[in-house]
Protein backbone atom coordinates (compact mmCIF):
# COMPACT_ATOMS: atom_id res chain seq x y z
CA UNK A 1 208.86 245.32 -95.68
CA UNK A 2 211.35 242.57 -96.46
CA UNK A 3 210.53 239.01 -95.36
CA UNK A 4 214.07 238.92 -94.01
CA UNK A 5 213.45 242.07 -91.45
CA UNK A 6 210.78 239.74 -90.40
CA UNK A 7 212.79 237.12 -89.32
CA UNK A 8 214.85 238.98 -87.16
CA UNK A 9 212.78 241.64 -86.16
CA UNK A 10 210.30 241.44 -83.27
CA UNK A 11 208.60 244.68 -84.37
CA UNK A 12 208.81 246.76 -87.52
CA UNK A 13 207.99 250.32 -88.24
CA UNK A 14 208.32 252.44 -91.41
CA UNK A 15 206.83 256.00 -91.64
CA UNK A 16 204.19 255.16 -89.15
CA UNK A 17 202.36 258.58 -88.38
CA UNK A 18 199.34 259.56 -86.27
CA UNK A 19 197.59 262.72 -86.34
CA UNK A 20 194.71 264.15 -84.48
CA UNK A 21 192.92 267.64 -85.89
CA UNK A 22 196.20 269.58 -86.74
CA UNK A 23 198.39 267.97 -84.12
CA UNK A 24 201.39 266.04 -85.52
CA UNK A 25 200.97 263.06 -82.43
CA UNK A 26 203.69 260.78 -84.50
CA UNK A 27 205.25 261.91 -87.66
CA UNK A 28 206.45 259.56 -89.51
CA UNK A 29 209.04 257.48 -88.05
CA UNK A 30 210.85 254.30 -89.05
CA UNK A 31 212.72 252.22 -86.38
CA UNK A 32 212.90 248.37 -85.56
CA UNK A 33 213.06 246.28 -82.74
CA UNK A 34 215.19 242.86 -82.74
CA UNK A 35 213.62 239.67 -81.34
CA UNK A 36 215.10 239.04 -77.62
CA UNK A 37 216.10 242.69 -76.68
CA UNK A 38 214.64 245.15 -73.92
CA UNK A 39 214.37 248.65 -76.29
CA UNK A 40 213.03 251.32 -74.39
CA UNK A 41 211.14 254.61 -76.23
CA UNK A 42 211.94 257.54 -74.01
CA UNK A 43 210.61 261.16 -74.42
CA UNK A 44 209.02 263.95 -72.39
CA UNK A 45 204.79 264.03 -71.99
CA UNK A 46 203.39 264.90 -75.71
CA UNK A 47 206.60 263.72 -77.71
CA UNK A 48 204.38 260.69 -79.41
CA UNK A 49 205.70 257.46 -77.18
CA UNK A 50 202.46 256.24 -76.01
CA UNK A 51 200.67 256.62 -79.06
CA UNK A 52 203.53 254.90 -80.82
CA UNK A 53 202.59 252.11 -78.33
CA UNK A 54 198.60 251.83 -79.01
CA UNK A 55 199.04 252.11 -82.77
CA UNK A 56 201.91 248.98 -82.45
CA UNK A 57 198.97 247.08 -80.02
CA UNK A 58 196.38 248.00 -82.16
CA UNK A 59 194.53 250.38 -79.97
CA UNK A 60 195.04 252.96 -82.30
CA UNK A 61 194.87 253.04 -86.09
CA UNK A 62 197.63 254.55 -87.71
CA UNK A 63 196.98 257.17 -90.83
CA UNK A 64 200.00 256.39 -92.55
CA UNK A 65 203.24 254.12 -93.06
CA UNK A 66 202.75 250.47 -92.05
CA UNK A 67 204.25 248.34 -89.04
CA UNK A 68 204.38 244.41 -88.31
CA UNK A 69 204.50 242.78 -85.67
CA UNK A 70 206.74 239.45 -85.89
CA UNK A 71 205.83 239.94 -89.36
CA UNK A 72 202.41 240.32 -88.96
CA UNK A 73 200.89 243.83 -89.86
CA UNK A 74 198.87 245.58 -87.91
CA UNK A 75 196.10 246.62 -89.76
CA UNK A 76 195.89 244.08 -91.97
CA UNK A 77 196.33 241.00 -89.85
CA UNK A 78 195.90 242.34 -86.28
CA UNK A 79 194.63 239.28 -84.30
CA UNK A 80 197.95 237.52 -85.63
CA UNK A 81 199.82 240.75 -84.28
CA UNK A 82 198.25 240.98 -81.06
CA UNK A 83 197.85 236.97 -80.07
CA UNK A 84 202.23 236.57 -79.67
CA UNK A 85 201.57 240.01 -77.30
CA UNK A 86 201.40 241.03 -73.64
CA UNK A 87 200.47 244.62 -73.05
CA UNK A 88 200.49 246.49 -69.49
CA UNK A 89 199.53 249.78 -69.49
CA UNK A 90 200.49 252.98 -67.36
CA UNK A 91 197.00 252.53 -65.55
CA UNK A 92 195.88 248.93 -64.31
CA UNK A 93 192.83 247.98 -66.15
CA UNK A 94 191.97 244.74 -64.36
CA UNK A 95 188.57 244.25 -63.25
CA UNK A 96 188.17 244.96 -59.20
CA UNK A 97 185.50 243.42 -58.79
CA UNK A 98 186.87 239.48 -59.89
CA UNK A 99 189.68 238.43 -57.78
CA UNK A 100 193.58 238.94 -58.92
CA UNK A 101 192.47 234.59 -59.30
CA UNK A 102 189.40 235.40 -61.29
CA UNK A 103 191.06 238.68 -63.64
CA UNK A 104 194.13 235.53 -64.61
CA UNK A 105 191.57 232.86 -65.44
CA UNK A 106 189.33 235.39 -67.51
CA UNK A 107 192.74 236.16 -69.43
CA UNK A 108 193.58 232.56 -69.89
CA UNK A 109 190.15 231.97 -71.10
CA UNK A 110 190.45 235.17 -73.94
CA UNK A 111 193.72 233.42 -74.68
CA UNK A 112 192.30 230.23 -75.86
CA UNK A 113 195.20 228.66 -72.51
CA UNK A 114 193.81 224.95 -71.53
CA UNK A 115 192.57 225.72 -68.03
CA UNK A 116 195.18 223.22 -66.56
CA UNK A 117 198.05 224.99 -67.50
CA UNK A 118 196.33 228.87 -67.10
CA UNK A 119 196.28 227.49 -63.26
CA UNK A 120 199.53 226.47 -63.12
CA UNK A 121 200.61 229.72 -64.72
CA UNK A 122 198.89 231.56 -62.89
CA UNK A 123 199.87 230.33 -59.65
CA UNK A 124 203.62 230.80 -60.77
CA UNK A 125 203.42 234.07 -62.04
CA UNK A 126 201.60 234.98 -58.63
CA UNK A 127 204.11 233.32 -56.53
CA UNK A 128 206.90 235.26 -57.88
CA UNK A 129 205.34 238.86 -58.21
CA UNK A 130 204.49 238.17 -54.25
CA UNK A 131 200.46 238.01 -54.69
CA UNK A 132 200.06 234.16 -54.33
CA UNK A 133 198.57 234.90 -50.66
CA UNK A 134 196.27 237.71 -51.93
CA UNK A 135 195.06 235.63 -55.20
CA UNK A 136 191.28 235.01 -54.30
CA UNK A 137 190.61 238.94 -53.15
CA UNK A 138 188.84 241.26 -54.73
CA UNK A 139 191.03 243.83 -56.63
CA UNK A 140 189.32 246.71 -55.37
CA UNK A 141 191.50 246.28 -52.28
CA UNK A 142 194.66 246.21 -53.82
CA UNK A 143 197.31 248.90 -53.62
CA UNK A 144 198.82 250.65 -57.02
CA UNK A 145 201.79 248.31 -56.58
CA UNK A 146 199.59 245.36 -56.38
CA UNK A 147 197.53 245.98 -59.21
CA UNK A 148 200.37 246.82 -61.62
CA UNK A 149 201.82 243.39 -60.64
CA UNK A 150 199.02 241.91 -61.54
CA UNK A 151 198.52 243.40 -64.62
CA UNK A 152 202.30 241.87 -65.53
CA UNK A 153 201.14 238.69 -64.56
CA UNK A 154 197.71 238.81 -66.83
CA UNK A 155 199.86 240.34 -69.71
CA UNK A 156 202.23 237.05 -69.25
CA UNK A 157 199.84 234.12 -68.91
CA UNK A 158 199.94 233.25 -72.31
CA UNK A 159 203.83 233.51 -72.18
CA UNK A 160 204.07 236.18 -75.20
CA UNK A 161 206.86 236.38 -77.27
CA UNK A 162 206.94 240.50 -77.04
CA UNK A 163 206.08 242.27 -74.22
CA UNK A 164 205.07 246.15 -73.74
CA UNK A 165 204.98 247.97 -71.08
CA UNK A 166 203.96 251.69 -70.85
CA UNK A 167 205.83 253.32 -67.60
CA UNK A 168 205.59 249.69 -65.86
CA UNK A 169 207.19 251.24 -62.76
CA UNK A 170 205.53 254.83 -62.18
CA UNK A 171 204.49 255.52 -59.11
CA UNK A 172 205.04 252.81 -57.64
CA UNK A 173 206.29 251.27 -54.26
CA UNK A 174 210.17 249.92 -54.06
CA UNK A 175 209.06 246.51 -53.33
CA UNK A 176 206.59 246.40 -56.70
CA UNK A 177 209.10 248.19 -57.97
CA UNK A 178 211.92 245.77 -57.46
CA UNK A 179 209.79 242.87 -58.81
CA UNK A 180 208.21 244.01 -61.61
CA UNK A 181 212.45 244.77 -62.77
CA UNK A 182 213.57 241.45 -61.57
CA UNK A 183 210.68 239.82 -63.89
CA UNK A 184 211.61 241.60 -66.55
CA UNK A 185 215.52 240.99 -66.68
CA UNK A 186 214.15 237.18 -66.37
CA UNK A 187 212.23 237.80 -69.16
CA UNK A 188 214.85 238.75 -71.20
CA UNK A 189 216.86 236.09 -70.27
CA UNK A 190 214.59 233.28 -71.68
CA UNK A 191 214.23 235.34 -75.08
CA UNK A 192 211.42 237.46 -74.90
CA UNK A 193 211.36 241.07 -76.54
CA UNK A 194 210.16 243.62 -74.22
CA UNK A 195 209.02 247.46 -75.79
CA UNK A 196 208.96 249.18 -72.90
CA UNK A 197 208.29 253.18 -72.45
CA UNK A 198 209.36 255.11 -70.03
CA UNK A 199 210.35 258.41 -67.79
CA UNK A 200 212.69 257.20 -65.71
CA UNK A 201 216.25 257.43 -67.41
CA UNK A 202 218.14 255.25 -64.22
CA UNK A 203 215.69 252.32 -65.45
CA UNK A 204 215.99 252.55 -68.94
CA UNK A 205 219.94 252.67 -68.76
CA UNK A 206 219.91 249.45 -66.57
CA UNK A 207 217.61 247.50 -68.35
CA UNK A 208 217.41 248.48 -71.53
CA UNK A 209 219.49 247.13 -74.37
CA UNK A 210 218.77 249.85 -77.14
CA UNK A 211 216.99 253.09 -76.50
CA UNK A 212 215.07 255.61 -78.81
CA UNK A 213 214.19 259.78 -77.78
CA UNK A 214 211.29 261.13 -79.19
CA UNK A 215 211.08 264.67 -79.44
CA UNK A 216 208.07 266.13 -80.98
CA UNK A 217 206.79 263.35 -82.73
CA UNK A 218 209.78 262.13 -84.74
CA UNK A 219 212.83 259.76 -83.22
CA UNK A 220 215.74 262.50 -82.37
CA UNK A 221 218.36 259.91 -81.62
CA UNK A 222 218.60 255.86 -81.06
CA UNK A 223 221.33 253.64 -80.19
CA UNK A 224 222.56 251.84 -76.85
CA UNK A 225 222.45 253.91 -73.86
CA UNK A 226 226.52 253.76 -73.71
CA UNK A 227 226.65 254.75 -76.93
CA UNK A 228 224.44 257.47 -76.61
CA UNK A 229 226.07 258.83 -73.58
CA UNK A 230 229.69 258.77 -75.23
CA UNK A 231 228.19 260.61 -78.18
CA UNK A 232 227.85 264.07 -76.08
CA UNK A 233 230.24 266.75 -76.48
CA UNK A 234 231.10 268.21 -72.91
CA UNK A 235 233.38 269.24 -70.49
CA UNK A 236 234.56 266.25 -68.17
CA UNK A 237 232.91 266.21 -64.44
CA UNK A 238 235.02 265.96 -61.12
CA UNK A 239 234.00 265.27 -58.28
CA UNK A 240 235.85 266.46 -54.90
CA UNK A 241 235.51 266.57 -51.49
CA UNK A 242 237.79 267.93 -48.50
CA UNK A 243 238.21 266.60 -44.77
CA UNK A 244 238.15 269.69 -42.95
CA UNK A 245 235.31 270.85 -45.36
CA UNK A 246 235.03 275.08 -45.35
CA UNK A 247 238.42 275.66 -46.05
CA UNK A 248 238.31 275.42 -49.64
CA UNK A 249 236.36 278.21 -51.45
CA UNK A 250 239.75 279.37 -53.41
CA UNK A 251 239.12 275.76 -55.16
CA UNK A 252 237.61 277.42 -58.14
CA UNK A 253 240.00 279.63 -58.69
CA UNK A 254 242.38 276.77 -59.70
CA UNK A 255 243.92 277.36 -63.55
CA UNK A 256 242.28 274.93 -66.08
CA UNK A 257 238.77 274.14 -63.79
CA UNK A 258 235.63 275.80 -66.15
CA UNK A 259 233.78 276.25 -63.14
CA UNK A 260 232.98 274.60 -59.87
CA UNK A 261 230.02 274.44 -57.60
CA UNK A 262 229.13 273.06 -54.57
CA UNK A 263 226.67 270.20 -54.21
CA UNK A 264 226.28 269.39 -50.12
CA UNK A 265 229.84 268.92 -48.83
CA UNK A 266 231.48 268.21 -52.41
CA UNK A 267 232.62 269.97 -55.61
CA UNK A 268 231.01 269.58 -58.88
CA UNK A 269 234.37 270.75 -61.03
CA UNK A 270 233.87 270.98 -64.84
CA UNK A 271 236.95 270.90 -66.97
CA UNK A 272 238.73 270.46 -70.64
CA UNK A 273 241.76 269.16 -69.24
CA UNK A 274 240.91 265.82 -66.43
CA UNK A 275 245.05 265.18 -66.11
CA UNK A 276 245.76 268.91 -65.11
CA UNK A 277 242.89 269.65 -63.04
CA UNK A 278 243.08 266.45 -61.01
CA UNK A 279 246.58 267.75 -60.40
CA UNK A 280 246.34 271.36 -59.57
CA UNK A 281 243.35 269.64 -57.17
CA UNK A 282 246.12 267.50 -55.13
CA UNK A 283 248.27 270.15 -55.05
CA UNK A 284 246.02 272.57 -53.56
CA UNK A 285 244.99 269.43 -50.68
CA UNK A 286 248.54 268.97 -50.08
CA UNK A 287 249.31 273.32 -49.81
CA UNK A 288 245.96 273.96 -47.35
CA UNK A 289 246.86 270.91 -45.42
CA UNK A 290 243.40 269.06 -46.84
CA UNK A 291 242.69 265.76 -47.02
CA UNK A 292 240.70 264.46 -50.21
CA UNK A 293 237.79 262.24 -49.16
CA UNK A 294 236.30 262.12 -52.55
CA UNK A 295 237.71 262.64 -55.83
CA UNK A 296 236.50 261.19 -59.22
CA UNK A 297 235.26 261.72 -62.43
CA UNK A 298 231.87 261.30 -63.91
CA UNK A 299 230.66 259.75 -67.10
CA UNK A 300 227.72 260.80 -68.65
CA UNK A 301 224.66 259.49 -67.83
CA UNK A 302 221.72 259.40 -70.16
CA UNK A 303 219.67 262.20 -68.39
CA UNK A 304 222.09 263.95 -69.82
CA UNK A 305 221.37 262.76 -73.54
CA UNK A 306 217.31 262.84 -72.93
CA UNK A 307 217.50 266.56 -72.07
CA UNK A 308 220.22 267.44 -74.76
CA UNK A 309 218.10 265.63 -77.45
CA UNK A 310 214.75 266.95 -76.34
CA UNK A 311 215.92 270.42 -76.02
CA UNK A 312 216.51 270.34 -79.50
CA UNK A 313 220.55 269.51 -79.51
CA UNK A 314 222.31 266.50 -81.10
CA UNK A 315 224.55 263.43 -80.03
């Protein structure tokens, strides 16, 4: 790997692969990630994302290819990799029997943080992930929310310069939910690099500023999300809907409209033509004496990508 890649690469990969008995987990793939952006690697359960995440944290060893981390590699020079890192994985692992208090202070402590400022830390990161009041009990008592916000704040205490984050948001409450997102675009904002993994497409397309799809082990497709979703060949999406509602099943029937269902009280139209259709739609208001509530047209949305690139198509 060059030295210059280092320099403006947070993480580096290059025909990393993982195998276990005759399963292909990763197979060799090559991507990078620049210093200061949020890239997100999405992919159904079993497509390789996770284990690309413990091989990069050094959980896992890989059996081929070679990755750095800020330059560092990981196999070579690990504890260099790992100390400018913050993990948080899918499952809290904080101990519930110390105190949310007690887990941050044992963290600051593995760190090498001068007690001092691990308390002041602490008692930041606390304040604004809402546990400040609940700091000194046990963990054991916390809810799924709770614990994953703690887990952010352990991850952070040392104030990493890359971040990763393996389905941060899962399961969780819309409160924890909202925080842990509004720490992370704050993150971002002050610089550091966040690897985050993830499900949920709505998240990844609002926070993420590149994405990758996995598919079976390899990398099917990377690039922005905007860029991804203009890449897909498709008819355009209208959307319609009629005051009286009921009155206008002949709506499909219209000349240029591929098809058209109905979705609650509106019309999902698909068509080649979005000039002619939208027409032929206000003329057929104005004939049955209808009024449009609702009409516009839909861009594509990166669900639409992860299941056209998983499926096995292309963008």
């Amino acid at each position: 790997m060059k030295e210059a890649e280092h320099q403006e690469n947070a993480i580096t990969a290059s025909d990393l692969r993982k195998t276990f008995a005759d399963i292909v987990a990763v197979d060799s793939i090559s991507f990078s990630v620049k210093i200061g952006e949020i890239f997100g690697l999405l992919g159904p359960n079993g497509a390789g994302k996770t284990t690309t995440a413990r091989m990069l944290t050094g959980v896992m060893r890989p059996d081929g290819g070679a990755a750095a981390i800020f330059g560092h590699d990981i196999v070579s020079d690990p504890i260099r990799a790992k100390q400018r890192c913050g993990v948080v994985p899918e499952t809290a692992n904080a101990y519930t029997d110390l105190s949310a208090w007690q887990n941050l202070m044992l963290m600051g402590e593995l760190y090498g943080v001068p007690k001092h400022y691990a308390e002041e830390r602490a008692n930041t990161l606390l304040s604004a992930l809402g546990l400040l009041e609940r700091k000194d009990q046990l963990v054991q008592g916390f809810s799924k929310g709770m614990k994953q916000r703690l887990i952010l704040a352990m991850a952070l205490l040392h104030e990493p310069d890359l971040i990763f984050l393996d389905e941060p948001t899962s399961g969780l409450d819309v409160q924890s939910n909202h925080l842990i997102t509004g720490m992370l675009r704050e993150l971002h904002e002050s610089g550091t690099t966040i690897f985050l993994t993830t499900h949920n497409m709505e998240e990844a397309n609002r926070l993420c500023n590149r994405v990758a799809i996995m598919r079976k082990g390899k990398i099917a497709a990377i690039d922005s999300p905007e860029r991804l979703k203009m890449a897909i060949e498709r008819l355009h999406t209208i959307e319609v809907s009629f005051d009286p509602a009921g009155t206008d099943d002949n709506l499909a029937s219209l000349q240029g409209i591929e098809s058209a269902r109905r979705e609650g009280d509106k019309w999902m139209i698909t068509t080649e033509d979005v000039d002619s259709t939208i027409r032929a739609i206000c003329a057929f208001g104005a004939e049955h004496q209808l009024k449009i509530e609702v009409l516009r047209t839909l861009a594509p949305t990166l669900d639409e990508v992860f299941l056209r690139v998983t499926e096995g198509g292309t963008v």
